[in-house]
Protein backbone atom coordinates (compact mmCIF):
# COMPACT_ATOMS: atom_id res chain seq x y z
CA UNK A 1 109.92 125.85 120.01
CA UNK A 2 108.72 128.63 122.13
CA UNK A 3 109.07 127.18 125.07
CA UNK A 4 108.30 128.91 128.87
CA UNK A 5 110.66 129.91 131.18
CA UNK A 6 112.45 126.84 133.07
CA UNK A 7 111.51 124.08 130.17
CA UNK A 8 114.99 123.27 127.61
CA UNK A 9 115.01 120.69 124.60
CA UNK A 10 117.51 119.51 122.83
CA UNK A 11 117.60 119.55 118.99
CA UNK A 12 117.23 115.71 117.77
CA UNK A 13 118.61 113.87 114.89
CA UNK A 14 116.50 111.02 113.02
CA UNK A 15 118.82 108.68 110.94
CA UNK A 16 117.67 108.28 107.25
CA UNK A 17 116.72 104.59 108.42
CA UNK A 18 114.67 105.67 111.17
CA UNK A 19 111.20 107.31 110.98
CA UNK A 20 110.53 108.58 114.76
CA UNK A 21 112.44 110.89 117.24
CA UNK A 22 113.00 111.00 120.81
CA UNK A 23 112.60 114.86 122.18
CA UNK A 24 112.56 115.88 125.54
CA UNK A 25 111.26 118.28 127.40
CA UNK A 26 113.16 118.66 130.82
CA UNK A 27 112.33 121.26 133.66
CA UNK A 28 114.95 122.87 135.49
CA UNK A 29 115.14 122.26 139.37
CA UNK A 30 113.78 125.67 139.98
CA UNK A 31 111.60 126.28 137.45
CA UNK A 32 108.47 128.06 138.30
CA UNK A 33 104.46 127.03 137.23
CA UNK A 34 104.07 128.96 133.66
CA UNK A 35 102.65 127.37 130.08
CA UNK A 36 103.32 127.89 126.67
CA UNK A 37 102.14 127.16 123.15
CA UNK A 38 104.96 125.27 120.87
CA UNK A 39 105.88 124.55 117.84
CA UNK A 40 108.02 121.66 116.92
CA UNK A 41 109.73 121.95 113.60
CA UNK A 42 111.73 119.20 111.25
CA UNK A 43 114.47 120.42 109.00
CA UNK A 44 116.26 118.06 106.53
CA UNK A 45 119.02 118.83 103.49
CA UNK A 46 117.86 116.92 100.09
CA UNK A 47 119.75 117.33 96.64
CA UNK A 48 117.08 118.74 94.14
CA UNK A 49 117.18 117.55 90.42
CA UNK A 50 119.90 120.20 89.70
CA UNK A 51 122.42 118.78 91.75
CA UNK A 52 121.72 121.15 94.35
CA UNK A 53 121.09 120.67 97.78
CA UNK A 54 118.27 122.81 99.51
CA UNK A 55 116.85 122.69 102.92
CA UNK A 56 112.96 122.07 103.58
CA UNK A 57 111.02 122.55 106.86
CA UNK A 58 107.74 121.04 107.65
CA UNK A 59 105.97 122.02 111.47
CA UNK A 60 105.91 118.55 113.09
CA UNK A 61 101.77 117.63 113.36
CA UNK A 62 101.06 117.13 116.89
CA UNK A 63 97.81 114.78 117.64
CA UNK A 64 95.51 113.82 120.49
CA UNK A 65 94.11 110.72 121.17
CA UNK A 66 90.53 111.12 121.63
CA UNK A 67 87.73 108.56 123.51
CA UNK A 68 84.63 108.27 121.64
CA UNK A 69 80.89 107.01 122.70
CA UNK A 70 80.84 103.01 123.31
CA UNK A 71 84.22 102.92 124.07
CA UNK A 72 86.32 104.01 121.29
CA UNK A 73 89.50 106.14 120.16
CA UNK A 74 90.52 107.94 117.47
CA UNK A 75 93.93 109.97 117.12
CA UNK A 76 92.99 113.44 116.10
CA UNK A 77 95.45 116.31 114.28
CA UNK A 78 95.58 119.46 116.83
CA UNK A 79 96.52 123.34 116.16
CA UNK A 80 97.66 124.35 119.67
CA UNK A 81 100.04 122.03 121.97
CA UNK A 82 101.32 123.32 125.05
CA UNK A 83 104.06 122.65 127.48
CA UNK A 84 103.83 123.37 130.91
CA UNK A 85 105.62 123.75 134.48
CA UNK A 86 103.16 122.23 136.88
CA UNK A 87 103.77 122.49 140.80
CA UNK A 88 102.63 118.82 142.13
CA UNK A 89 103.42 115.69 139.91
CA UNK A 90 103.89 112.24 140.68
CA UNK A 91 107.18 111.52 139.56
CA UNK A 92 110.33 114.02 140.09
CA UNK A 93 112.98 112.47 138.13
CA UNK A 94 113.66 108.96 135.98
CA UNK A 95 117.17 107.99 136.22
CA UNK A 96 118.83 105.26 134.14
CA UNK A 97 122.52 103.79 134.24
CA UNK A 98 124.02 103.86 132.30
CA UNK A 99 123.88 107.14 131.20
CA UNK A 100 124.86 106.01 127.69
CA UNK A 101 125.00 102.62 125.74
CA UNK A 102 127.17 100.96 122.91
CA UNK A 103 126.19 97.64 122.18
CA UNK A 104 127.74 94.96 118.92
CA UNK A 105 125.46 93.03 116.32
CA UNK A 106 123.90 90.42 118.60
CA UNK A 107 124.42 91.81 122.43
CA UNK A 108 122.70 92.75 124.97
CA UNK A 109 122.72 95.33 127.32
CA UNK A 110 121.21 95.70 130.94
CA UNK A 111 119.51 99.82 132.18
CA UNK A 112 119.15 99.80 135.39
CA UNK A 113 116.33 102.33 136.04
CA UNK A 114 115.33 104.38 139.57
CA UNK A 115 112.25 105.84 139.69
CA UNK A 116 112.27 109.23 142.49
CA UNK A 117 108.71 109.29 143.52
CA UNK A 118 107.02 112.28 144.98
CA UNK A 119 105.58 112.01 148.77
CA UNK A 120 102.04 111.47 147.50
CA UNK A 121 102.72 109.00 144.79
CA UNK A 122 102.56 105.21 145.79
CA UNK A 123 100.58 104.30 142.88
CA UNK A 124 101.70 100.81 140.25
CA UNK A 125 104.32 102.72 137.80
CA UNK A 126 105.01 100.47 134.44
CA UNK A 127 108.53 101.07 132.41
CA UNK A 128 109.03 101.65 129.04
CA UNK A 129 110.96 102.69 125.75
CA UNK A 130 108.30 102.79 123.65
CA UNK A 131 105.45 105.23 123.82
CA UNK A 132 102.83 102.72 123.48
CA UNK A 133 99.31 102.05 124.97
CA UNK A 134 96.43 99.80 124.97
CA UNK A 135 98.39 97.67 122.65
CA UNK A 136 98.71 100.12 120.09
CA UNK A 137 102.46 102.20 119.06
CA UNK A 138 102.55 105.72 118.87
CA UNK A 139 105.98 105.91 118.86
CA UNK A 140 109.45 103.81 119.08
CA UNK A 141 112.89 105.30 118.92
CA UNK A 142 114.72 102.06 119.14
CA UNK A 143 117.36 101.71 116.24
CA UNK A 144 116.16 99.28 113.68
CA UNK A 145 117.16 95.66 115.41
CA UNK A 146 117.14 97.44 119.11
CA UNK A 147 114.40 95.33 120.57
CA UNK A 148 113.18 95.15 124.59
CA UNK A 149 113.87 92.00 126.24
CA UNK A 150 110.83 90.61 128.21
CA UNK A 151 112.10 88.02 129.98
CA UNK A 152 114.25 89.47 132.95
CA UNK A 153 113.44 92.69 132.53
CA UNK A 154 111.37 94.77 135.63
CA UNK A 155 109.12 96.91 134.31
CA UNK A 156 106.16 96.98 136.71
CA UNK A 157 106.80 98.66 139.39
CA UNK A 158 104.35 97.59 142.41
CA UNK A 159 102.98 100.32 144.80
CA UNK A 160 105.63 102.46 146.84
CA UNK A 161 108.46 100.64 144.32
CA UNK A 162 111.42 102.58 143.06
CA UNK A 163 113.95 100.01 141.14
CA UNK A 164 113.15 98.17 138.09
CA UNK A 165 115.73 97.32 134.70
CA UNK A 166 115.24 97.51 130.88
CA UNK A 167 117.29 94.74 128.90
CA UNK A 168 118.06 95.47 125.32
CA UNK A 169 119.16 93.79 122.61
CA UNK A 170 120.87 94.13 119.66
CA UNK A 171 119.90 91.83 116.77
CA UNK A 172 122.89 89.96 115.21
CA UNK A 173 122.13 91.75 111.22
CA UNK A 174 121.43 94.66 113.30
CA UNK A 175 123.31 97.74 111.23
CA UNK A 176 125.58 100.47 112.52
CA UNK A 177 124.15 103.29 113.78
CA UNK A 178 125.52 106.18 116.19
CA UNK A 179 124.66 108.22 119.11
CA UNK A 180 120.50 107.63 118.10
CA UNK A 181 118.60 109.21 121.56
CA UNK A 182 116.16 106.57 123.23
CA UNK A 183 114.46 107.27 126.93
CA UNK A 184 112.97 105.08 129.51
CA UNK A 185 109.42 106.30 130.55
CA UNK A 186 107.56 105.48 133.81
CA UNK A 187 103.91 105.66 133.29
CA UNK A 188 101.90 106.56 136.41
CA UNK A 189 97.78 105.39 135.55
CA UNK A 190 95.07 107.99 136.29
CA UNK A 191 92.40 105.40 135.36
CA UNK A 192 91.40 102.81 133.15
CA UNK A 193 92.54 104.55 129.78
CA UNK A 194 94.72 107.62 130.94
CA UNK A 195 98.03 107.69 132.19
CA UNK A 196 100.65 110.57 132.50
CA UNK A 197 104.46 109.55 131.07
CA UNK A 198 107.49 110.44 132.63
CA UNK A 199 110.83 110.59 130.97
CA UNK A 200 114.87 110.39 131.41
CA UNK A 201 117.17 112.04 130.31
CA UNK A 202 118.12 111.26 126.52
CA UNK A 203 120.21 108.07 126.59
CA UNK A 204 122.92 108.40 123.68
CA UNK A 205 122.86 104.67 122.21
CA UNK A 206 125.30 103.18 119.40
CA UNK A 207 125.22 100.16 117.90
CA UNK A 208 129.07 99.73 116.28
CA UNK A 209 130.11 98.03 112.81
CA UNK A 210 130.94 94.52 113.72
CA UNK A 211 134.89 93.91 113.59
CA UNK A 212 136.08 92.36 109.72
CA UNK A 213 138.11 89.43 110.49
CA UNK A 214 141.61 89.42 109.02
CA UNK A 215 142.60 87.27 106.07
């Protein structure tokens, strides 16, 4: 990836029933203010007409969203994306318990999620697992029939608040999958439009083969 000094990533599998990844990008506790251009790159094995199987690579396409005159956006392809070490943010870590989750066709399962805010940060801070915004989705990791539970969930966090929860659920067709990475992020708003995300640490999540009864 190319990364600076201090920033790690961990390689990602996508299932063949899921389209979108979850990457992160985590700083080390003493890593120092430096920037970087990146590459991201996918890699998959496919079986050519031969028989043969062969592996491809494509550079993964990042875009920007961009805000036009009168009001509107547009996402936009970009050559150069960079990842950075910055000395003053808002949010120093996202933690989530637990730390993993395995969850049957049809249950549910409750993250409890504690946002460590920096000393100058007492701003509203909103919880997610989807990167989504202004109603549109850019983005959802969530294993096919992994869907966020409104009701009981906490995921507005008033001003100077730390604790809120994510409840999932599993649908009851939902099929087996294993070990797929999802994250919570904590969005902290700059304005109206822009906000700057925040994520855990990769949360390993299963959803098991239900159990065949015996005849």
């Amino acid at each position: 990836m190319g990364l600076p000094p201090g920033l790690t990533a961990q390689p990602v599998t996508i299932p063949a029933s899921m389209t979108d990844g979850c990457l992160i990008i985590q700083a080390a506790a003493g890593a120092r203010p430096a920037a970087a251009p990146v590459r991201v790159v996918a890699r998959a094995k496919v079986k050519g007409l031969n028989g043969q199987t062969r592996t491809i690579e494509h550079r993964v396409q990042p875009l920007q969203e961009l805000y036009m005159g009168g009001g509107g956006r547009n996402v936009w392809p970009v050559e150069t994306q960079i990842a950075q070490v910055v000395s003053r943010d808002d949010i120093a870590t996202v933690r989530v318990s637990p730390a993993s989750i395995s969850l049957k066709p049809g249950e549910q399962v409750t993250l409890n999620v504690e946002v460590v805010r920096r000393p100058n940060c007492q701003d509203r801070v909103t919880l997610d697992v989807k990167l989504r915004h202004l109603g549109s989705v850019y983005g959802n990791t969530l294993p096919p029939g992994l869907t966020l539970v409104e009701a009981g969930s906490k995921t507005s966090l008033a001003p100077g608040e730390s604790s809120g929860r994510i409840i999932l659920k599993a649908a009851p067709d939902a099929k087996p999958v294993e070990g797929v990475s999802i994250a919570v992020v904590a969005f902290v708003s700059i304005d109206f439009v822009v906000k700057r995300p925040y994520a855990s640490a990769p949360i390993p999540t299963t959803i098991v083969a239900p159990a065949i009864a015996n005849r």
